[in-house]
PDB file of N, CA and C in Angstrom:
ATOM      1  N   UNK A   1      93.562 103.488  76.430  1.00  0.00           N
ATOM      2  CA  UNK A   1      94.850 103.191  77.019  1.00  0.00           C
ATOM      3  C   UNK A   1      94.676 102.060  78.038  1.00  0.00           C
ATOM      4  N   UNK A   2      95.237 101.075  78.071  1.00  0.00           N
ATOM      5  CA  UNK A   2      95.614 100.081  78.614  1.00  0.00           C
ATOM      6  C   UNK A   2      96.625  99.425  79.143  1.00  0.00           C
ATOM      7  N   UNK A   3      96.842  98.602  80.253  1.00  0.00           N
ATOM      8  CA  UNK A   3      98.052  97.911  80.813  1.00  0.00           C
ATOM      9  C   UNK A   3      97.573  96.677  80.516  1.00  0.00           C
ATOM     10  N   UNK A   4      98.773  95.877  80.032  1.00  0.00           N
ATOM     11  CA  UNK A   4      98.301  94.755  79.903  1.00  0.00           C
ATOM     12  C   UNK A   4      98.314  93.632  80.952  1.00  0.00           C
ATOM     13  N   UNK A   5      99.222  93.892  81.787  1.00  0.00           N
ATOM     14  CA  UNK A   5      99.322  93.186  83.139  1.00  0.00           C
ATOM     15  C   UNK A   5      97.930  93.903  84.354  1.00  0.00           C
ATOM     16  N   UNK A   6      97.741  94.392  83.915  1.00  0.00           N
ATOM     17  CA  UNK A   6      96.676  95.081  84.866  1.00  0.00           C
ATOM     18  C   UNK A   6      95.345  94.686  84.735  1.00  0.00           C
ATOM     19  N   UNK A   7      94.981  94.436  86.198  1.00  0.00           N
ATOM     20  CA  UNK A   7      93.792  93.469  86.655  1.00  0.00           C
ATOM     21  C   UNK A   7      92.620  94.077  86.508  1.00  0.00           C
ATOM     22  N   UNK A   8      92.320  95.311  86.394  1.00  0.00           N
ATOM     23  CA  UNK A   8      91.419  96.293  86.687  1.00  0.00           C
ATOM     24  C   UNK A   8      91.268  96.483  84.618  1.00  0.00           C
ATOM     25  N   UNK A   9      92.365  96.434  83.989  1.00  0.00           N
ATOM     26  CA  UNK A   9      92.308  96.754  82.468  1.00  0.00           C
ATOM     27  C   UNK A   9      91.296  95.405  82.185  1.00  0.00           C
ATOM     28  N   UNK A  10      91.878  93.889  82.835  1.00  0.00           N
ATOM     29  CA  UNK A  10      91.653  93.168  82.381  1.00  0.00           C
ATOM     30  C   UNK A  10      89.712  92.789  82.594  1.00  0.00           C
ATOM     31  N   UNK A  11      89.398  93.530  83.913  1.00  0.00           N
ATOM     32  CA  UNK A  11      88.072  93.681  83.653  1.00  0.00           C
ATOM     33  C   UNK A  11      87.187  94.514  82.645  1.00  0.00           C
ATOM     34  N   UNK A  12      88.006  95.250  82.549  1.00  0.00           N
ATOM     35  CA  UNK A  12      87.179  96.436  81.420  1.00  0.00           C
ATOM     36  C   UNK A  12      86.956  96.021  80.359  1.00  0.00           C
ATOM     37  N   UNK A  13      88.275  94.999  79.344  1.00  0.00           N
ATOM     38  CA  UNK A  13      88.006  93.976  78.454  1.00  0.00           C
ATOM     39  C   UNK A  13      87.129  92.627  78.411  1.00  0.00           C
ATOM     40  N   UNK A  14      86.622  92.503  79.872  1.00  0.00           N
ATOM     41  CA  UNK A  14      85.775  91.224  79.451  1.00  0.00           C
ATOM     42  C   UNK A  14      86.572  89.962  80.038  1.00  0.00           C
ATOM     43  N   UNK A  15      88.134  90.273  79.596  1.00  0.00           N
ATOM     44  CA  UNK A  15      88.812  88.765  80.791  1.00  0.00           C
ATOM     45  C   UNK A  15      88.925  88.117  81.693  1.00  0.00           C
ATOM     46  N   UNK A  16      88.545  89.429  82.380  1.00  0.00           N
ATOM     47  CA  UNK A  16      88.361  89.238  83.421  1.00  0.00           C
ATOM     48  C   UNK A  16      86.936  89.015  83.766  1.00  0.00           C
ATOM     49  N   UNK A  17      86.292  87.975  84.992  1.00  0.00           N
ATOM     50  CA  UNK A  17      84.882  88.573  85.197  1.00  0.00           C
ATOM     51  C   UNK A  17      84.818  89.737  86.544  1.00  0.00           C
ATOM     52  N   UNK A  18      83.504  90.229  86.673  1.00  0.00           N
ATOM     53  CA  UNK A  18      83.260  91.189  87.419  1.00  0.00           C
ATOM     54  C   UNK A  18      82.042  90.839  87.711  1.00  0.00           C
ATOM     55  N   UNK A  19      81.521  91.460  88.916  1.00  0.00           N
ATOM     56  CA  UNK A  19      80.236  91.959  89.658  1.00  0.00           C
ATOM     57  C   UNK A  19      79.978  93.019  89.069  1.00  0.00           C
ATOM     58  N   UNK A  20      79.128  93.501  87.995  1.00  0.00           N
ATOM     59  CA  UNK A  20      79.283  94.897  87.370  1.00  0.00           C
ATOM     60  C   UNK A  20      77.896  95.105  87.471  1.00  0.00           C
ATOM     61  N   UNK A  21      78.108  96.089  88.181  1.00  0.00           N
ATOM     62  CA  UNK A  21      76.627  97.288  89.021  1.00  0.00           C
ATOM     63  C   UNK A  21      76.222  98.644  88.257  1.00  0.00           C
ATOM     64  N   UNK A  22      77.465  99.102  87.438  1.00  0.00           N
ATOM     65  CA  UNK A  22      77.265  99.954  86.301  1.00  0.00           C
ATOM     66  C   UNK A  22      77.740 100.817  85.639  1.00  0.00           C
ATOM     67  N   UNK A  23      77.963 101.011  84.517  1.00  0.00           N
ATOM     68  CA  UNK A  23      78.646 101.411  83.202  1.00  0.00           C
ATOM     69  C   UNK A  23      78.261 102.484  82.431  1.00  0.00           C
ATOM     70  N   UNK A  24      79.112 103.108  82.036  1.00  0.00           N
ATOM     71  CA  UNK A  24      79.046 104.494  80.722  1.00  0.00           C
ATOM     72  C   UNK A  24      80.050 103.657  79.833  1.00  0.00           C
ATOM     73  N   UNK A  25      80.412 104.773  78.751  1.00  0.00           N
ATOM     74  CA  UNK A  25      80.931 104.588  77.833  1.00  0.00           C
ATOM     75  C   UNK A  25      82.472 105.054  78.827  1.00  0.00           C
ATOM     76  N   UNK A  26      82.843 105.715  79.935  1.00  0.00           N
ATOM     77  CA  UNK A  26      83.983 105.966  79.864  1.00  0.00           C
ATOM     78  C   UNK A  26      84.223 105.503  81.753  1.00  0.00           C
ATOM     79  N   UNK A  27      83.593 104.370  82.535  1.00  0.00           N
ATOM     80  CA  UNK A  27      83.325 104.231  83.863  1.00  0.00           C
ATOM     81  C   UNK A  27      82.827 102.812  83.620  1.00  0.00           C
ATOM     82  N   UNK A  28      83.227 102.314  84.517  1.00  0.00           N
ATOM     83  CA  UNK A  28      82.363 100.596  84.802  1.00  0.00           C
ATOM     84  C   UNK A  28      82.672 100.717  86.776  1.00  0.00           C
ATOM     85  N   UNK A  29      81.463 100.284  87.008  1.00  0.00           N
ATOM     86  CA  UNK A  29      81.928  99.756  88.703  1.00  0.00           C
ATOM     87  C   UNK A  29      80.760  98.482  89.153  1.00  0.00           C
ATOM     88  N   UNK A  30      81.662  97.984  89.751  1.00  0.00           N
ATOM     89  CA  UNK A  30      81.506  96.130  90.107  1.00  0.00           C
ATOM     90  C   UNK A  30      81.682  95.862  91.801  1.00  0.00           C
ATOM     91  N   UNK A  31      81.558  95.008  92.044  1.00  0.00           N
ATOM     92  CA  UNK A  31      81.545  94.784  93.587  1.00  0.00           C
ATOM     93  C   UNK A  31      82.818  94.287  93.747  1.00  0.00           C
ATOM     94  N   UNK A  32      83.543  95.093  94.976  1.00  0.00           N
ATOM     95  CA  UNK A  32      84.453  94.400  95.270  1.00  0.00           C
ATOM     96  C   UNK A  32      84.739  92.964  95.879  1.00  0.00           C
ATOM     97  N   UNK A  33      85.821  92.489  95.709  1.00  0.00           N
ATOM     98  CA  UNK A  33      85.574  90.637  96.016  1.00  0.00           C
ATOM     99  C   UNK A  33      85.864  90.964  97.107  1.00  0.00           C
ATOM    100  N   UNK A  34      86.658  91.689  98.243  1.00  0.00           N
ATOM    101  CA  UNK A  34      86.996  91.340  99.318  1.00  0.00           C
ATOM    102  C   UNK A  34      86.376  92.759 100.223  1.00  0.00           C
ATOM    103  N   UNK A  35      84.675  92.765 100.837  1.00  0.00           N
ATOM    104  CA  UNK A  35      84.058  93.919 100.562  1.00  0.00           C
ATOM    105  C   UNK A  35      84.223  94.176 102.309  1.00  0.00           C
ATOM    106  N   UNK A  36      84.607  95.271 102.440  1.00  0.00           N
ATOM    107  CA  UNK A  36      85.118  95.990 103.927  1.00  0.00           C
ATOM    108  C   UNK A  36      83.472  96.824 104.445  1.00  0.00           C
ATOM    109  N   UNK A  37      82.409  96.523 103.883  1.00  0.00           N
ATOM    110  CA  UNK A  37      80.997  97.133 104.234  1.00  0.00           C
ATOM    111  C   UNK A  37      80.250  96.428 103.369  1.00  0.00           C
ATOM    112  N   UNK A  38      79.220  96.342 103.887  1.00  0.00           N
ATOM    113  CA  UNK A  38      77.828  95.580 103.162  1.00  0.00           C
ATOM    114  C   UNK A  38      77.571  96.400 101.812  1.00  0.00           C
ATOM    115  N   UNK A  39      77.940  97.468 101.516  1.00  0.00           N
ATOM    116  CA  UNK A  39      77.942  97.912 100.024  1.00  0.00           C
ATOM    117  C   UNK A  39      79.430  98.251  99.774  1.00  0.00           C
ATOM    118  N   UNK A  40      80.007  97.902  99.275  1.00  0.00           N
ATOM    119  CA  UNK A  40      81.512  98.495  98.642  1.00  0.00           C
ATOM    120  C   UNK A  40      81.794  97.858  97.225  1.00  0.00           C
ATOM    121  N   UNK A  41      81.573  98.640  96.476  1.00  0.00           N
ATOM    122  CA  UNK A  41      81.578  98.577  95.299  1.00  0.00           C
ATOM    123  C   UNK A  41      83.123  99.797  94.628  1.00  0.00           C
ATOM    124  N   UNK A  42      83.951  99.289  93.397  1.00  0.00           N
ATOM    125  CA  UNK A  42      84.923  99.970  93.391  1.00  0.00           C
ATOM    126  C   UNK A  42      84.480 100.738  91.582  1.00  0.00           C
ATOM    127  N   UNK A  43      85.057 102.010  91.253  1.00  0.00           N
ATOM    128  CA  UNK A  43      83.903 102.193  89.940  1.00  0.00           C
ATOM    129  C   UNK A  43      85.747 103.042  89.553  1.00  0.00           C
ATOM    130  N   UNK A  44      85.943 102.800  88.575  1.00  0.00           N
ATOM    131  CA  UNK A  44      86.928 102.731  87.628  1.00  0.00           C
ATOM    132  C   UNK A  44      86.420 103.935  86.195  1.00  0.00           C
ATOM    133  N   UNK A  45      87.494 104.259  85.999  1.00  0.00           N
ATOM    134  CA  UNK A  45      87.706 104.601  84.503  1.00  0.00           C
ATOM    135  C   UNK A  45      88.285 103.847  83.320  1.00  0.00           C
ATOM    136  N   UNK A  46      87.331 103.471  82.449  1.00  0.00           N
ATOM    137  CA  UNK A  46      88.019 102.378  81.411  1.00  0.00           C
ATOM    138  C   UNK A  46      89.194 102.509  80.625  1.00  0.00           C
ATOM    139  N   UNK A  47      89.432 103.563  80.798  1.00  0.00           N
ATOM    140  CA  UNK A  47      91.349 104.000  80.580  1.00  0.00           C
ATOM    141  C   UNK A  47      92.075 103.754  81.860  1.00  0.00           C
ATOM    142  N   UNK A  48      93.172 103.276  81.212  1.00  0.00           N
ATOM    143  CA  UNK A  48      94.480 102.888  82.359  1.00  0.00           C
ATOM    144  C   UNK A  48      94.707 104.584  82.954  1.00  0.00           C
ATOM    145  N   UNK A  49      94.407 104.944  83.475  1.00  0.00           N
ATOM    146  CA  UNK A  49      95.912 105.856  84.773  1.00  0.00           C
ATOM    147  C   UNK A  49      95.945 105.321  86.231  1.00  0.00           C
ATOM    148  N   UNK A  50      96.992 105.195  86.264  1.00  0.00           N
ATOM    149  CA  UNK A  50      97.858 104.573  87.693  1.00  0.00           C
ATOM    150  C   UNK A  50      96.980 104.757  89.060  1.00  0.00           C
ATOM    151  N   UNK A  51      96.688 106.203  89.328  1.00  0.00           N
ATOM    152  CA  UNK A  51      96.870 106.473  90.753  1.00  0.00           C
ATOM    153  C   UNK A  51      95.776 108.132  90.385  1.00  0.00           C
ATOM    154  N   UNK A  52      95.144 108.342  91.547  1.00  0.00           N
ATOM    155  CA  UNK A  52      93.970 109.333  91.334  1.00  0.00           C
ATOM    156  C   UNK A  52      94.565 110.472  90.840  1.00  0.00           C
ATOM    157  N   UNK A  53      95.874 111.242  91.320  1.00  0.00           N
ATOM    158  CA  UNK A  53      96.969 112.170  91.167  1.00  0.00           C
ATOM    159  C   UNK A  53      96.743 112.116  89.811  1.00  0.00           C
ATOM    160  N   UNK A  54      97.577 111.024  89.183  1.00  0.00           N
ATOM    161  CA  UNK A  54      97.715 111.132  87.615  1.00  0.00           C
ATOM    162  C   UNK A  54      96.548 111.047  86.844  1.00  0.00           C
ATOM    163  N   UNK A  55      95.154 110.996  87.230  1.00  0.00           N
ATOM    164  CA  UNK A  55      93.922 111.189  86.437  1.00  0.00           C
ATOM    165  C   UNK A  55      93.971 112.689  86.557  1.00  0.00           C
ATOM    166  N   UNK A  56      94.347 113.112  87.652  1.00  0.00           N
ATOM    167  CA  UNK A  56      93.443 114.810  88.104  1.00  0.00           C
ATOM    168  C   UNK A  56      94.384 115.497  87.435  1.00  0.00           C
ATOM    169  N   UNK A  57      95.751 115.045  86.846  1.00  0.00           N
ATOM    170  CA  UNK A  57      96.782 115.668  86.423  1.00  0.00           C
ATOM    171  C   UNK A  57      96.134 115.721  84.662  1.00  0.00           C
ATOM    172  N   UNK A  58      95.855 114.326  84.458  1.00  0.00           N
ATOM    173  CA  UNK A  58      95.415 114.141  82.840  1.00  0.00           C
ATOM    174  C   UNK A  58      94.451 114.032  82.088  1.00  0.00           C
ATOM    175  N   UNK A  59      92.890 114.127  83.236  1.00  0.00           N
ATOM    176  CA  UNK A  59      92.097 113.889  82.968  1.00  0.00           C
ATOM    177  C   UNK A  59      91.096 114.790  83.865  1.00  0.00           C
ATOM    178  N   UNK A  60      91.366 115.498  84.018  1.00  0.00           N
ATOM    179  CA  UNK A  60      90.142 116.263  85.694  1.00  0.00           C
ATOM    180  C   UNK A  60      88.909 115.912  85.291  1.00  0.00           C
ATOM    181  N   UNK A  61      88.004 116.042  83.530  1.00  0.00           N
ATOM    182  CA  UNK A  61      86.914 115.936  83.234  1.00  0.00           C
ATOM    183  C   UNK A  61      86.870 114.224  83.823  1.00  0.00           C
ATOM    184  N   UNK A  62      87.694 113.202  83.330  1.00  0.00           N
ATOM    185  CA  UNK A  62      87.424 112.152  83.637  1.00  0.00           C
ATOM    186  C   UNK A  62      87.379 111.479  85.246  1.00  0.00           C
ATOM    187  N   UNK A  63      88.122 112.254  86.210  1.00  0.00           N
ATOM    188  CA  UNK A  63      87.842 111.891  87.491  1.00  0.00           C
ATOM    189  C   UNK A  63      86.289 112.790  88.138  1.00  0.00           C
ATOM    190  N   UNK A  64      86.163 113.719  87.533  1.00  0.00           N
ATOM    191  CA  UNK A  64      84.978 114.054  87.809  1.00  0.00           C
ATOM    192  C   UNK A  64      83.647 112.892  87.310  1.00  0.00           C
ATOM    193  N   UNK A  65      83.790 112.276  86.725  1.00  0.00           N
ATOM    194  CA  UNK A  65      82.984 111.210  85.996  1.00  0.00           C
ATOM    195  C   UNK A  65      82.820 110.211  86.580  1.00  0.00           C
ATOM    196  N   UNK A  66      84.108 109.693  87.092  1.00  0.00           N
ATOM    197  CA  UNK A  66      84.295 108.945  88.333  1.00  0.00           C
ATOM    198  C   UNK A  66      83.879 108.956  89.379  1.00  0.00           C
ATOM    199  N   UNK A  67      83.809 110.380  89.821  1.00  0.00           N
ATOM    200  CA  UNK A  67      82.913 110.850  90.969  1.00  0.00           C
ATOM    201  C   UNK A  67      81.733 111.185  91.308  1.00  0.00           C
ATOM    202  N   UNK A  68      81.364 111.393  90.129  1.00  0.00           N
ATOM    203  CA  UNK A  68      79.468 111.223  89.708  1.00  0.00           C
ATOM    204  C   UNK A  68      79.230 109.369  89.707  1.00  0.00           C
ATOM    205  N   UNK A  69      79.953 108.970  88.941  1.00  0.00           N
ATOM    206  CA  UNK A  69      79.309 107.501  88.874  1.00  0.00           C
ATOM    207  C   UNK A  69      79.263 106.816  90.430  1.00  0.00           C
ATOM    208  N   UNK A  70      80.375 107.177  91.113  1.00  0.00           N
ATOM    209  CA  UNK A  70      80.146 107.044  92.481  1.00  0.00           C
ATOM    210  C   UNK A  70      79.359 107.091  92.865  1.00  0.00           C
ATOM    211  N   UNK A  71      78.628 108.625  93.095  1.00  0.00           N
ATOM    212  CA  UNK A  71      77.284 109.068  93.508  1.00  0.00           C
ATOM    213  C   UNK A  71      76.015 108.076  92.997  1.00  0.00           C
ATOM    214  N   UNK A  72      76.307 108.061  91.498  1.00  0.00           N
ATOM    215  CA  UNK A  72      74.849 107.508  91.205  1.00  0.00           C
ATOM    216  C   UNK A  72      75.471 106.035  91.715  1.00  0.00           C
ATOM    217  N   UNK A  73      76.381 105.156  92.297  1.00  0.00           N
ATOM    218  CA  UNK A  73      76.124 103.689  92.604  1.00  0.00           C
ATOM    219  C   UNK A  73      75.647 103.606  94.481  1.00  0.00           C
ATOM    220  N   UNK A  74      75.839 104.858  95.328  1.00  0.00           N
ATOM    221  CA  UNK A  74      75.241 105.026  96.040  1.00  0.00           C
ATOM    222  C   UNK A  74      73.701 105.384  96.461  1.00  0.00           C
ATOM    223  N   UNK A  75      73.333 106.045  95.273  1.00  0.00           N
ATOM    224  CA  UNK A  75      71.552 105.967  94.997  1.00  0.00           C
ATOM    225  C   UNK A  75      71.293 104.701  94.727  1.00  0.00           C
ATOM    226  N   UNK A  76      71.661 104.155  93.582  1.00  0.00           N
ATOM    227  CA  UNK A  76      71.232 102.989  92.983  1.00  0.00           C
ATOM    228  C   UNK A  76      71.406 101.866  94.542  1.00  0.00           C
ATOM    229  N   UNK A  77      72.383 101.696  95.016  1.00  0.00           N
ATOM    230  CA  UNK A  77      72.199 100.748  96.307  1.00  0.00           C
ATOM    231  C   UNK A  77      71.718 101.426  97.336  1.00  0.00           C
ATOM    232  N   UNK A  78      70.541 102.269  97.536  1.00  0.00           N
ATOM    233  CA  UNK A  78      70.154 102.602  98.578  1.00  0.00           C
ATOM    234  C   UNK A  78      70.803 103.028  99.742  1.00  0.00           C
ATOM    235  N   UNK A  79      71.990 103.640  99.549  1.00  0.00           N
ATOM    236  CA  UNK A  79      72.773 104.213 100.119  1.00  0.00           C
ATOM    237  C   UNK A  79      73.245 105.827 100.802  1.00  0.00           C
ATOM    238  N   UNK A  80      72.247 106.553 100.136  1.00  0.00           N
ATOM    239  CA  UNK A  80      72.460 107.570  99.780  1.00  0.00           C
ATOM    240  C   UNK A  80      71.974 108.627 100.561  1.00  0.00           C
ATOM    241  N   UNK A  81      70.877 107.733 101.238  1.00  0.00           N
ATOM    242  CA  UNK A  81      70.121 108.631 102.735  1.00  0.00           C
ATOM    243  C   UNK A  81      70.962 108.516 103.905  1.00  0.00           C
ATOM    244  N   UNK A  82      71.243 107.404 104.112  1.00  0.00           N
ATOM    245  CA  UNK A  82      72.091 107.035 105.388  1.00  0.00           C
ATOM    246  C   UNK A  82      73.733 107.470 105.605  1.00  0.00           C
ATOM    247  N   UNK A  83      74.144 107.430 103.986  1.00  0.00           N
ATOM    248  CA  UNK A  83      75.702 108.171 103.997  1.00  0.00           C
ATOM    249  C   UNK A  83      76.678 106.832 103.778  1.00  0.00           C
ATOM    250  N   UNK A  84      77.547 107.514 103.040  1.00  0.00           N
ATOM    251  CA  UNK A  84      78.163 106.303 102.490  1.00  0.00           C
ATOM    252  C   UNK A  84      80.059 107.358 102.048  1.00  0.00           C
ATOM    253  N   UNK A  85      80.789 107.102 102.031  1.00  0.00           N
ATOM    254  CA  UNK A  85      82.346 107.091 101.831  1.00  0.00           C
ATOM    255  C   UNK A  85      82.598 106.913 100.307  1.00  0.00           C
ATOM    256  N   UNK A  86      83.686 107.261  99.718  1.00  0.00           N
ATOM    257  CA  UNK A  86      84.521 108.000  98.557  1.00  0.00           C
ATOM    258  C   UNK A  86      85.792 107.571  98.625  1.00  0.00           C
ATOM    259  N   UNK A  87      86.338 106.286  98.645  1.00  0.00           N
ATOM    260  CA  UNK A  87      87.616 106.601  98.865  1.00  0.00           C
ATOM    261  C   UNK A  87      88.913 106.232  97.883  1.00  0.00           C
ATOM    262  N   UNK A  88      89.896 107.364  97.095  1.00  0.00           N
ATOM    263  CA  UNK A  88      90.853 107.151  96.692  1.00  0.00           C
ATOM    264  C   UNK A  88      92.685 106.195  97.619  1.00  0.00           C
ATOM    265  N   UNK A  89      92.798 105.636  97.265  1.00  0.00           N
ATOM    266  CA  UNK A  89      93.853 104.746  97.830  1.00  0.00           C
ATOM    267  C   UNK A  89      95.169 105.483  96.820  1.00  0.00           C
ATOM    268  N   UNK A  90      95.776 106.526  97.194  1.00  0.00           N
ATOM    269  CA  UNK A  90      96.619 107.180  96.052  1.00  0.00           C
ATOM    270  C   UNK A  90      98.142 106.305  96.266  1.00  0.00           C
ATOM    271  N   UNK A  91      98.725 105.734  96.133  1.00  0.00           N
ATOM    272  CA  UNK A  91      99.909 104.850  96.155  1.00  0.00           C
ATOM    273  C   UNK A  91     100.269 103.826  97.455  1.00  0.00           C
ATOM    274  N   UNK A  92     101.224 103.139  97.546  1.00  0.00           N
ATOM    275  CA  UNK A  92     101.372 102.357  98.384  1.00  0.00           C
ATOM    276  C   UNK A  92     101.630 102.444  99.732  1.00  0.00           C
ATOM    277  N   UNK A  93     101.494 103.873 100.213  1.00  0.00           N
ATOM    278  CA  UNK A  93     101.658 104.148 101.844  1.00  0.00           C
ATOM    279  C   UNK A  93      99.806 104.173 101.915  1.00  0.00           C
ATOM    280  N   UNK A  94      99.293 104.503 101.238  1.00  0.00           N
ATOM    281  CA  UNK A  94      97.922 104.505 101.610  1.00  0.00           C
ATOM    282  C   UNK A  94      96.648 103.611 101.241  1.00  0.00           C
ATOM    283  N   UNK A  95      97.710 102.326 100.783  1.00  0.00           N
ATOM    284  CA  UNK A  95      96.988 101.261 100.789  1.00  0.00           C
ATOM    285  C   UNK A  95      96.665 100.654  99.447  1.00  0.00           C
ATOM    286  N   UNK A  96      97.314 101.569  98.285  1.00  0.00           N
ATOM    287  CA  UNK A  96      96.501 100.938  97.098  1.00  0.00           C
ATOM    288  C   UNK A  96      97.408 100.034  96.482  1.00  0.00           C
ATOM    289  N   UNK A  97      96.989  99.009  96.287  1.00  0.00           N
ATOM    290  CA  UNK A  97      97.547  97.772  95.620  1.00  0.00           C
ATOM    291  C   UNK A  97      97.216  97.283  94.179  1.00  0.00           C
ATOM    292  N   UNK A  98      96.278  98.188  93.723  1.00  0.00           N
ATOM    293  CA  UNK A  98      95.933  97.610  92.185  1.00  0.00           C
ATOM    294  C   UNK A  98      96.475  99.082  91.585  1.00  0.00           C
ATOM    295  N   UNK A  99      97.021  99.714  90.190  1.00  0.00           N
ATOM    296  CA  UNK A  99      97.627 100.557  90.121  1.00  0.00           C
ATOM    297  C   UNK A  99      96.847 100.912  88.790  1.00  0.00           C
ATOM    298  N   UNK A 100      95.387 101.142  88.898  1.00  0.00           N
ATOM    299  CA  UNK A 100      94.329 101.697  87.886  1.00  0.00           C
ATOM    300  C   UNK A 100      93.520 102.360  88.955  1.00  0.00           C
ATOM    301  N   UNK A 101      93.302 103.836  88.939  1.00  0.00           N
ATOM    302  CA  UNK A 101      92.813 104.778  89.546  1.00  0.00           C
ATOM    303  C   UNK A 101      91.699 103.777  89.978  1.00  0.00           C
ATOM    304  N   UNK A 102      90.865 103.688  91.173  1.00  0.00           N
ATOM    305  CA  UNK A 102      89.795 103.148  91.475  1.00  0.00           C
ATOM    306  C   UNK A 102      88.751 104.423  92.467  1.00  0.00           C
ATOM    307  N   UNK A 103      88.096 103.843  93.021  1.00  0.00           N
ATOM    308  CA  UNK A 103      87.022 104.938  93.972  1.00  0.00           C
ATOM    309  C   UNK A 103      86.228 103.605  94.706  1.00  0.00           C
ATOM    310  N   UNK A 104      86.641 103.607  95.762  1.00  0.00           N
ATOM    311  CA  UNK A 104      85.670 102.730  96.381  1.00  0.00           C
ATOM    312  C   UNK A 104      84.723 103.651  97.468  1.00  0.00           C
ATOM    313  N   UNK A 105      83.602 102.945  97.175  1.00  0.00           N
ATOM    314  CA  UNK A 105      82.088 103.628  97.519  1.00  0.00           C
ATOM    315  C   UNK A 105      81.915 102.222  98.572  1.00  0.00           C
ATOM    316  N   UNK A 106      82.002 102.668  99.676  1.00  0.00           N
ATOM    317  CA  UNK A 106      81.689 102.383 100.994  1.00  0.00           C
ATOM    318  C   UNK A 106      80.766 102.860 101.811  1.00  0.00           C
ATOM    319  N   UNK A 107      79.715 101.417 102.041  1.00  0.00           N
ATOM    320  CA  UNK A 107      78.083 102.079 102.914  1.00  0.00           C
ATOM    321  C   UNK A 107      77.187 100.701 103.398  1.00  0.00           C
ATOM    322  N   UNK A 108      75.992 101.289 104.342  1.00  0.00           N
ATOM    323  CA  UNK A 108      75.669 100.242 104.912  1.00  0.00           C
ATOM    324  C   UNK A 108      75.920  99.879 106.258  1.00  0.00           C
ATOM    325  N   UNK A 109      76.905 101.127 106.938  1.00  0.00           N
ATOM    326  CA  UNK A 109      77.002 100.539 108.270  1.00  0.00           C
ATOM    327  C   UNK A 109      77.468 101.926 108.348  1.00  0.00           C
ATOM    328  N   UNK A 110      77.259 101.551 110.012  1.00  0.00           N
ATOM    329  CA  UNK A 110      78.502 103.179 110.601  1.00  0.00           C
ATOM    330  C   UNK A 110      79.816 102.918 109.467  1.00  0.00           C
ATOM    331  N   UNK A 111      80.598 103.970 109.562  1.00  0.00           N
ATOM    332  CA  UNK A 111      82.011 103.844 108.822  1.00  0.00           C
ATOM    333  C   UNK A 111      82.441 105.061 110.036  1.00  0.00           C
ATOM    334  N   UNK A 112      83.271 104.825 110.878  1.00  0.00           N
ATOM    335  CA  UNK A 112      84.310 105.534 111.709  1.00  0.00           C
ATOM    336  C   UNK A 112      84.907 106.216 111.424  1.00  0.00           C
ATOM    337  N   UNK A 113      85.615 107.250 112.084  1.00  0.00           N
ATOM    338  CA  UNK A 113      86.455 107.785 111.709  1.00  0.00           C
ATOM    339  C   UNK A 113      87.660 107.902 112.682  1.00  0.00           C
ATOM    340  N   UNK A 114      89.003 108.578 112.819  1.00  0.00           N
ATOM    341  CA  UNK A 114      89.589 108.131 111.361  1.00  0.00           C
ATOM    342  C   UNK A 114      89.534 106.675 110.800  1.00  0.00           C
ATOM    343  N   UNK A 115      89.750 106.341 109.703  1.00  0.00           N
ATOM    344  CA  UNK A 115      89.578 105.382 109.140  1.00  0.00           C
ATOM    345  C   UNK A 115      90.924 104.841 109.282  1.00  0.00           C
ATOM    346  N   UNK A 116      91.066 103.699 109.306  1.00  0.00           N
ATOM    347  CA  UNK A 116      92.245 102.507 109.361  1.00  0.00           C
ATOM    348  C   UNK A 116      92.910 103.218 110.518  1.00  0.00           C
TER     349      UNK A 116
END
């Protein structure tokens, strides 16, 4: 499933380029271009759903997948001793602007709290 206006679809096809750090058959995650920590990398499901809600609604096995690949891109960047962030952006009061479920994995520095 795919959007065709969608920026996040359009990486999964190849049209797009990416920073791509690493992939399954059903997950890709790449570095974000505009990176808020010395590791922030964003790791996707290669099916279109909107917003984290509507994965956990249609997919729970697949956001769980999401959330492992997380994990393993925080080992893989050496991240994983020191502690590193998870974060869903679920619609537009909370910041998310691309409208393909994402997970950004944030690490590499203190990270505060609350956040924003």
């Amino acid at each position: 499933m795919t959007e065709q206006d969608c920026l996040f679809c359009k990486i999964v096809s190849g049209e797009v380029p990416a920073d791509v750090v690493r992939e399954t058959d059903r997950t890709i995650a790449f570095r974000d271009i505009n990176p808020q920590a010395p590791t922030h990398v964003l790791v996707i499901p290669r099916d279109h759903h909107p917003t984290a809600a509507a994965l956990a609604a249609e997919d729970g096995d697949l956001l769980a997948e999401v959330v492992r690949a997380a994990h393993e891109v925080a080992v893989a960047e050496g991240i994983e001793e020191t502690g590193y962030r998870v974060v869903f952006n679920t619609g537009p009061g909370a910041g998310q602007t691309v409208f393909h479920v994402h997970a950004h994995v944030l690490g590499g520095r203190g990270l505060g709290w609350p956040p924003g």
